[in-house]
N, C-alpha and C. Protein backbone atom coordinates (compact mmCIF):
# COMPACT_ATOMS: atom_id res chain seq x y z
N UNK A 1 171.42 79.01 86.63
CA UNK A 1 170.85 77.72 86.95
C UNK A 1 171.39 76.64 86.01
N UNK A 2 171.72 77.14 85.10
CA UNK A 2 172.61 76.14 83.78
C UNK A 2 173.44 75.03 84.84
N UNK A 3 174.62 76.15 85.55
CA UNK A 3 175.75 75.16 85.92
C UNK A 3 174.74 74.21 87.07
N UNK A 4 174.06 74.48 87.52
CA UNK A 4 173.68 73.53 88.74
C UNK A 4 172.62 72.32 88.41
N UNK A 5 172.29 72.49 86.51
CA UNK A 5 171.76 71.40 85.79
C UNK A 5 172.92 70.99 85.64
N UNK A 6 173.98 71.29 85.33
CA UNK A 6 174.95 70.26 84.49
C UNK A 6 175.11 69.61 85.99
N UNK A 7 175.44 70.06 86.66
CA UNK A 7 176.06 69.76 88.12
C UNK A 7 175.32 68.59 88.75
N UNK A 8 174.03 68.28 88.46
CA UNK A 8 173.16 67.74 89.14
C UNK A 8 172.80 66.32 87.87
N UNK A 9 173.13 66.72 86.81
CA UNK A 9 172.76 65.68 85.88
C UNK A 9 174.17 64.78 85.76
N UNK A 10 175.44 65.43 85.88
CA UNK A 10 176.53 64.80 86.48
C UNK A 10 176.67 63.84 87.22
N UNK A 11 175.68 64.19 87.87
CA UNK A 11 175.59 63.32 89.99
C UNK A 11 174.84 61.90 89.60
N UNK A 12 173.55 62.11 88.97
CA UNK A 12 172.46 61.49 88.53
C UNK A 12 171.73 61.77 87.01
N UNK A 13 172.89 60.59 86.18
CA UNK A 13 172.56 61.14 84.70
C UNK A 13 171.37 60.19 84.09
N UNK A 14 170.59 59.40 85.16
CA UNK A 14 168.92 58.88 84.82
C UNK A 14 167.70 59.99 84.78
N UNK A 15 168.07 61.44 85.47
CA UNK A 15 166.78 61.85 85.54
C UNK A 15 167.12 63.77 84.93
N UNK A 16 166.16 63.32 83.95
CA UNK A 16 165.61 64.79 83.53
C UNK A 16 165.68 66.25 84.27
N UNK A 17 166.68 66.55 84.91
CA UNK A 17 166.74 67.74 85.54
C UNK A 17 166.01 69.17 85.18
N UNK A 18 166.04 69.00 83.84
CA UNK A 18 165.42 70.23 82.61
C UNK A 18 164.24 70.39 83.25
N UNK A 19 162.97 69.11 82.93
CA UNK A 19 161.82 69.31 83.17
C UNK A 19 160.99 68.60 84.15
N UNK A 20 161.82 67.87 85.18
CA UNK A 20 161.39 67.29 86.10
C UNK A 20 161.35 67.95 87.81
N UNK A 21 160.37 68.09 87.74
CA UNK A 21 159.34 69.32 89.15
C UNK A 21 159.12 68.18 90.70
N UNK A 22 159.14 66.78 90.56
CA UNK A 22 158.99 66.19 91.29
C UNK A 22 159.75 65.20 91.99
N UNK A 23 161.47 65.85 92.14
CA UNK A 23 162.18 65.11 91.98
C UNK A 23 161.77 63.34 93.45
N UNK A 24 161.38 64.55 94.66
CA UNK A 24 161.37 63.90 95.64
C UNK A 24 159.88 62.94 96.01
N UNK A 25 158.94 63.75 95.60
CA UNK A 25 157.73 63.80 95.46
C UNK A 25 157.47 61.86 94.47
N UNK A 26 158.46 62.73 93.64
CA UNK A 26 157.84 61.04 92.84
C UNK A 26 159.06 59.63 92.94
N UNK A 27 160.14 59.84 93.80
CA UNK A 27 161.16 58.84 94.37
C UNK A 27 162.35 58.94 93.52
N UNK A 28 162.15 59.94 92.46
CA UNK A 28 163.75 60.15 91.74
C UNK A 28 164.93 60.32 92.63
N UNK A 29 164.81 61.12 94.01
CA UNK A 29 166.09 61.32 94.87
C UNK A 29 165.17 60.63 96.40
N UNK A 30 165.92 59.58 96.24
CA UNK A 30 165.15 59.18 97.36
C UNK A 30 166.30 59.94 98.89
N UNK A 31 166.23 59.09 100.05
CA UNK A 31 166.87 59.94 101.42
C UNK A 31 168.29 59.91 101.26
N UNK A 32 168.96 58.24 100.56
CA UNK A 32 170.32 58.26 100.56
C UNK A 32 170.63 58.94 99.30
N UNK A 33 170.22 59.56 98.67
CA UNK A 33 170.65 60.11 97.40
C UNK A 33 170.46 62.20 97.56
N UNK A 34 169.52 62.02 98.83
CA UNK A 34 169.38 63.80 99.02
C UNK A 34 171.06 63.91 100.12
N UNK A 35 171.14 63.12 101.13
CA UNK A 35 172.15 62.77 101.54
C UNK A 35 173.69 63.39 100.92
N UNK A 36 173.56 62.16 99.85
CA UNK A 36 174.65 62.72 99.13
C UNK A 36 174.72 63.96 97.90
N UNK A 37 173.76 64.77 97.86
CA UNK A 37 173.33 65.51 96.87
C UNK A 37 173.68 66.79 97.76
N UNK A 38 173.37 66.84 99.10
CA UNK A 38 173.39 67.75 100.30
C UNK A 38 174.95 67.76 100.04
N UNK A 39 176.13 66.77 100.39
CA UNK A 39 177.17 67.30 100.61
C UNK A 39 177.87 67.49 99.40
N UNK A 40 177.80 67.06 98.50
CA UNK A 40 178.11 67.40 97.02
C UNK A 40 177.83 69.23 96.75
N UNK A 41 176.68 69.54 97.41
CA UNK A 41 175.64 70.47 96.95
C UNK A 41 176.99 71.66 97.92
N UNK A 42 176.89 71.32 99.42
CA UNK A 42 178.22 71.90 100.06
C UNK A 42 179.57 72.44 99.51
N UNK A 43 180.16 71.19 99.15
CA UNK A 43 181.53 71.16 98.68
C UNK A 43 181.20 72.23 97.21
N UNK A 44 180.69 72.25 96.46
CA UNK A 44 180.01 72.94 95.26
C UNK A 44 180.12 74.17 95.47
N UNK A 45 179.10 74.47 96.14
CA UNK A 45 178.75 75.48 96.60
C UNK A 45 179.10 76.70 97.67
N UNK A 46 180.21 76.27 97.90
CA UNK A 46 180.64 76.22 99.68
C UNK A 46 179.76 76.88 100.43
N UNK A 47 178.85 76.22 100.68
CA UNK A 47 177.55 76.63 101.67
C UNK A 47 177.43 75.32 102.57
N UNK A 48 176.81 75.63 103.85
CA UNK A 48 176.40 75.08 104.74
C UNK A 48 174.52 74.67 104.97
N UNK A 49 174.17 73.60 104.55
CA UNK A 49 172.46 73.33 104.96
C UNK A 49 172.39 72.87 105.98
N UNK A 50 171.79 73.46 106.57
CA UNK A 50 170.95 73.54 108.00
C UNK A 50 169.79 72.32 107.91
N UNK A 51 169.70 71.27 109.27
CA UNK A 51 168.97 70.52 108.88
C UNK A 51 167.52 70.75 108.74
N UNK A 52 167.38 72.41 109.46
CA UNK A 52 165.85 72.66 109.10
C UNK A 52 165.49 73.68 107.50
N UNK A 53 167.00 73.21 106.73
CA UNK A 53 166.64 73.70 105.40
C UNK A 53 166.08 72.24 104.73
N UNK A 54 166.33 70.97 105.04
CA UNK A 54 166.08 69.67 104.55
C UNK A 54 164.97 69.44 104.09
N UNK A 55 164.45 70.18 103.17
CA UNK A 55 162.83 69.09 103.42
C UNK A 55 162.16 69.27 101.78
N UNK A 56 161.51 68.42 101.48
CA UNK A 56 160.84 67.83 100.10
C UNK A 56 161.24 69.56 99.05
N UNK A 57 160.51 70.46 99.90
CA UNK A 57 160.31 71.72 99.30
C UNK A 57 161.38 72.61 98.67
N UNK A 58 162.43 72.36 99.01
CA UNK A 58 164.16 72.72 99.01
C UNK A 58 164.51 71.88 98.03
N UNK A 59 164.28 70.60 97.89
CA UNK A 59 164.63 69.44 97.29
C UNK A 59 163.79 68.76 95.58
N UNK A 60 163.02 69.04 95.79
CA UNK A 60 161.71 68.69 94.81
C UNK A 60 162.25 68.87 93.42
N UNK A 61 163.39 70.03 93.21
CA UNK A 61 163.04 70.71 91.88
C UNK A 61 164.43 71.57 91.68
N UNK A 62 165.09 71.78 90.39
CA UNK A 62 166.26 72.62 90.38
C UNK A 62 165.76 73.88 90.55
N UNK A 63 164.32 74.31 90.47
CA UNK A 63 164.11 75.29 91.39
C UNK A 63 164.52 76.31 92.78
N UNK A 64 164.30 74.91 93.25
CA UNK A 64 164.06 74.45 94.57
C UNK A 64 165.49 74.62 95.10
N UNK A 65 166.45 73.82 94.79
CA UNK A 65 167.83 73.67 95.04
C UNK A 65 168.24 75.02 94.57
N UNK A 66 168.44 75.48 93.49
CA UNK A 66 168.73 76.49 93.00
C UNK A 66 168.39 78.18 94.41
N UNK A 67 166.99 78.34 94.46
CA UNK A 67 166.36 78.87 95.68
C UNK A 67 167.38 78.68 96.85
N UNK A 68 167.50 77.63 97.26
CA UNK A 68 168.07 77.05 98.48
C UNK A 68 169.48 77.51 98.79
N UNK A 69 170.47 77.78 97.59
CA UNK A 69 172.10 77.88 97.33
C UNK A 69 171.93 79.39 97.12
N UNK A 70 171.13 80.23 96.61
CA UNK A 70 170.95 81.43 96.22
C UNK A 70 170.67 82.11 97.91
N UNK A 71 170.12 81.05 98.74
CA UNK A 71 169.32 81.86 100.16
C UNK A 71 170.91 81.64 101.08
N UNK A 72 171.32 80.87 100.85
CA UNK A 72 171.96 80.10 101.62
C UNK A 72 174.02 80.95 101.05
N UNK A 73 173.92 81.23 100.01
CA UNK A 73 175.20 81.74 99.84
C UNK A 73 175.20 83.19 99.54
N UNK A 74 174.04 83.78 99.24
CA UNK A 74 173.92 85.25 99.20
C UNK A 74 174.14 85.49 97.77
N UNK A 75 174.67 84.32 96.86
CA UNK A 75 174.70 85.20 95.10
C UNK A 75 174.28 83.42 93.94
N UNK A 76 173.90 82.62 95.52
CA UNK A 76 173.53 81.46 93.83
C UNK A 76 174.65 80.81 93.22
N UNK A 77 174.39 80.55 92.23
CA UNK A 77 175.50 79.57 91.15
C UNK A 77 176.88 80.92 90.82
């Protein structure tokens, strides 16, 4: 999960990736910023999101994202 903090604090170096749980929840990544976080997250990752992977819960948290690339590519970062 390391590389996908550096990866993500890279993208957006205003917000606390470490300890911040609410990314979406509290307007840190608002729609045009999950947008581009989605195809960044692609090219990265070489994974494909499905638009019914899209939603607050996937998104919220390097948890969350982390979860999402791990379901979605079969081994994660």
């Amino acid at each position: 999960m390391g590389n996908l903090i550096v990866f993500l604090a890279n993208m957006f170096p205003a917000i606390d990736f470490e300890s911040e749980t609410t990314l979406v929840e509290n307007g840190l990544l608002d729609s045009l910023d999950l947008f581009g976080l989605i195809a960044a997250l692609e090219q990265e990752y070489n994974v494909s999101i499905p638009m019914e992977e899209i939603s607050p819960k996937n998104f919220n948290s390097v948890m969350g994202i982390s979860s999402l690339i791990t379901r979605l590519s079969g081994s994660g970062e």
